[in-house]
Protein backbone atom coordinates (compact mmCIF):
# COMPACT_ATOMS: atom_id res chain seq x y z
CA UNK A 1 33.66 29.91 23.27
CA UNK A 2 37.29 28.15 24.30
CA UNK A 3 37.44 25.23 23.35
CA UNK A 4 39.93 21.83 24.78
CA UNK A 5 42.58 21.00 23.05
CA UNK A 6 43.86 17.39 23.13
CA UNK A 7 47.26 16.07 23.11
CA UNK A 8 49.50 15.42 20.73
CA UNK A 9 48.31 19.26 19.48
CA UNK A 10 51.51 21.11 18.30
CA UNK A 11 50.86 24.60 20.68
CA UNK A 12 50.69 22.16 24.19
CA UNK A 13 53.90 21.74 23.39
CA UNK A 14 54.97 25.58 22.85
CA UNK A 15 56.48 27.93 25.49
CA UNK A 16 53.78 31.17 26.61
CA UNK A 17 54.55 33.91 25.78
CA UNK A 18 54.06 36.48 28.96
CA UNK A 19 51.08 39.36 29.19
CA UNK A 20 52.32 42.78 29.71
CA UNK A 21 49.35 43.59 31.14
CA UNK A 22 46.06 42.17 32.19
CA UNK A 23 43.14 43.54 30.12
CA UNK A 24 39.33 43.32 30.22
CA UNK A 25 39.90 41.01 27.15
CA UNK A 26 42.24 38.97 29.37
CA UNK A 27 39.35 38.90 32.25
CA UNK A 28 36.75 37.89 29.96
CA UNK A 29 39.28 34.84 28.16
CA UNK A 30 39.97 33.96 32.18
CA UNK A 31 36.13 33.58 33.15
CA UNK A 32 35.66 31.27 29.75
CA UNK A 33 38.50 29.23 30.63
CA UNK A 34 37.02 28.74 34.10
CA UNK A 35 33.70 27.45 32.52
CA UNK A 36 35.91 24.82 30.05
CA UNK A 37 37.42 23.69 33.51
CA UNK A 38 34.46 23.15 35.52
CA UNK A 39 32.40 22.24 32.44
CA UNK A 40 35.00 19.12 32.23
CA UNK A 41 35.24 18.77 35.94
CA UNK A 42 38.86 19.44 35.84
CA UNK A 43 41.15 21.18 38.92
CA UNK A 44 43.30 23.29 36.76
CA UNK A 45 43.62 24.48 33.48
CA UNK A 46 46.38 26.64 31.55
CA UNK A 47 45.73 28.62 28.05
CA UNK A 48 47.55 26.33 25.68
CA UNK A 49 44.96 23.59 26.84
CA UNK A 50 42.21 25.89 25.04
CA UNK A 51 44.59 27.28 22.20
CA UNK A 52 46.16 30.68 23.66
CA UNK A 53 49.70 31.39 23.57
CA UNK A 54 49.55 33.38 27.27
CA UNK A 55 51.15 32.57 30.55
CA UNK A 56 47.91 32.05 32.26
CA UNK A 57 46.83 29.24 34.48
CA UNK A 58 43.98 28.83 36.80
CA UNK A 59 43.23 26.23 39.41
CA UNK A 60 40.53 25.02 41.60
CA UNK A 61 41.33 22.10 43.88
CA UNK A 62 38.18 22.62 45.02
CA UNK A 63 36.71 22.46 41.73
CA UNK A 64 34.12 19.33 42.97
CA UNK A 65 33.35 21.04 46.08
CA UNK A 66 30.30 22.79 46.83
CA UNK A 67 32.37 25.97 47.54
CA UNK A 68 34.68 27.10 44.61
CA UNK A 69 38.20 28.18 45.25
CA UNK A 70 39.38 30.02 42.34
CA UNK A 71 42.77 31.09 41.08
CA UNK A 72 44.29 32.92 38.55
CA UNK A 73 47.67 32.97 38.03
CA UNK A 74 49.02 35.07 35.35
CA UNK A 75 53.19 35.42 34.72
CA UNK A 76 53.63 32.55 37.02
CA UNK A 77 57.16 32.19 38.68
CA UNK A 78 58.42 29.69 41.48
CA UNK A 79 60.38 31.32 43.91
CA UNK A 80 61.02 28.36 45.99
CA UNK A 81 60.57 24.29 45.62
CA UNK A 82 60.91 21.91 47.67
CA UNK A 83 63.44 18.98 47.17
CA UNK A 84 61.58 15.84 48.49
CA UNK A 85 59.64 14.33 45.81
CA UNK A 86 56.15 12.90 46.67
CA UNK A 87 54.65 10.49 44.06
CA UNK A 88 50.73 11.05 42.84
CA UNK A 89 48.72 9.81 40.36
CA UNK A 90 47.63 12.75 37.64
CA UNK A 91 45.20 13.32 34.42
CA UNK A 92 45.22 15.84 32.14
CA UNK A 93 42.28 17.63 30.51
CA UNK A 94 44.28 17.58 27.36
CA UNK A 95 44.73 13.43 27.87
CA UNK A 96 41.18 12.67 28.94
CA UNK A 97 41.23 8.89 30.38
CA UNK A 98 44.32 8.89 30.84
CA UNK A 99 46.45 8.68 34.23
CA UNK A 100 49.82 7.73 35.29
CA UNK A 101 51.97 8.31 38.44
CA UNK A 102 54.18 11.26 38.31
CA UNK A 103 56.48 12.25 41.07
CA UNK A 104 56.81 16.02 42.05
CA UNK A 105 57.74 18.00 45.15
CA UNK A 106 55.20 18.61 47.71
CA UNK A 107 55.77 22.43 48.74
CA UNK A 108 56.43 25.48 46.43
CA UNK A 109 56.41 29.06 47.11
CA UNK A 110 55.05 30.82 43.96
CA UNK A 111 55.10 34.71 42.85
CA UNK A 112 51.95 35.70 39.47
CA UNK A 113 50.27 38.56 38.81
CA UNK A 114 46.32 38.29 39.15
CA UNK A 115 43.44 39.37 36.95
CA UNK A 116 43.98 42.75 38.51
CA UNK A 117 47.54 42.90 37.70
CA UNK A 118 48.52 42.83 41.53
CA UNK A 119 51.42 40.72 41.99
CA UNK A 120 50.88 38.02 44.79
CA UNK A 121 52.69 35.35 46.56
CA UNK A 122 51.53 32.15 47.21
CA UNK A 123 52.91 29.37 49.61
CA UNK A 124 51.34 25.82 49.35
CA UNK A 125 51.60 22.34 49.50
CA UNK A 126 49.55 18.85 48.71
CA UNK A 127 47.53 19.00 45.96
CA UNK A 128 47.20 22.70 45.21
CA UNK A 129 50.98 22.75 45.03
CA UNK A 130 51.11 19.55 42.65
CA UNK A 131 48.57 21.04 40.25
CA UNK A 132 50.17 24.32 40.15
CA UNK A 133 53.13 22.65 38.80
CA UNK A 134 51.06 20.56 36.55
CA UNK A 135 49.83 23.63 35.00
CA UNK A 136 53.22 26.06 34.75
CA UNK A 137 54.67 23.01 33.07
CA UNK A 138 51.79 23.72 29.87
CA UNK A 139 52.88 27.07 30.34
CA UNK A 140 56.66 25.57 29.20
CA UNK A 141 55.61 23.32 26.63
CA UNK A 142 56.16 20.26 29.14
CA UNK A 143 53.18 17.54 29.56
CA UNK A 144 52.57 15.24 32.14
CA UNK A 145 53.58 12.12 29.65
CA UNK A 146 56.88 13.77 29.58
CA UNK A 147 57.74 12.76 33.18
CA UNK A 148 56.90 9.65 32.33
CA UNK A 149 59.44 6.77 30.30
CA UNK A 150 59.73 7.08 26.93
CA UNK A 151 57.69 3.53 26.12
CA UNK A 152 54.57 4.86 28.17
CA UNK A 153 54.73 8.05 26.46
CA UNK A 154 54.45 6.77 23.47
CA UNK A 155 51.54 4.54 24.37
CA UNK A 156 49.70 7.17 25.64
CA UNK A 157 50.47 9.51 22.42
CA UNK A 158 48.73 6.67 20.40
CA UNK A 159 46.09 6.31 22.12
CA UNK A 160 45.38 10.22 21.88
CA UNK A 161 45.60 9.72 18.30
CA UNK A 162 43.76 6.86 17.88
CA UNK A 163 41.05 8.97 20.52
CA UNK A 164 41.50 12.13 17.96
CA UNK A 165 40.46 10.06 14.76
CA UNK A 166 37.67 8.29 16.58
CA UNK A 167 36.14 12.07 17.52
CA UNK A 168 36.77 13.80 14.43
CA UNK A 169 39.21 15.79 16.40
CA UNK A 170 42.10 17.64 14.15
């Protein structure tokens, strides 16, 4: 079973490597990843947050909803971004507790592959949109602290350490 992985771990900050091709291994890593999510009622989740060096993301911004609305996005690339930056206040599964406002643009146009190695577009905005880019950043070795100044950064960083030793987490 996947497990989370909590910040400052050395692989959330490494860049993915991309799949060459989605596998029935892949699948089966995909559907466990979904559990971690929902398991710690999160709204996205990218492999380096459970460990794996892949380009592989998934998102739910449904994800406390009643009805589920799943995706996979595998090879993630944006095509197009809007300019106009829209402030929101974002967690990370990797930081749990922890919050802090982060500015990002409210519209993207994306391109991935999915778990059936289809390639798909995807135009969004709002929230799906932000957490999309919350999770392709993981993908690139970037974490939400690192939009954020270097002072509250830091602060946060110690606290995840200080939240590591107290769990036995290493």
């Amino acid at each position: 079973m996947l497990k989370l992985v909590y910040a400052p771990d050395p692989i959330l900050k490494k860049k993915c490597q991309p799949l060459a091709q989605v596998d029935d291994h892949h699948r089966a890593l995909i559907k466990e990843m979904y559990e971690v999510m929902y398991d710690a009622n999160g709204v996205g989740l990218a492999a380096p947050q459970v460990g794996l060096d892949m380009r592989i993301f998934i998102v739910d911004a449904a994800a406390r909803e009643e009805e589920k609305t799943p995706l996979t996005m595998i090879n993630p690339k944006i095509i197009s971004i809007e300019e106009n930056l829209v402030p929101y206040e974002e967690g990370c599964l990797s930081f749990p507790e922890h919050f802090a406002e982060i500015e990002r643009p409210d519209k993207l146009s994306i391109e991935y592959i999915d778990e059936n190695n289809q390639k798909q577009i995807l135009n969004t905005e709002g929230f799906t949109s932000r957490i999309i880019q919350h999770e392709l950043d993981h993908l690139n070795g970037i974490l939400f602290v690192d939009h954020l100044s270097r002072l509250k950064r830091d602060v946060i960083i110690r606290k995840m350490k200080k939240f590591q030793k107290e769990k036995n987490i290493v």
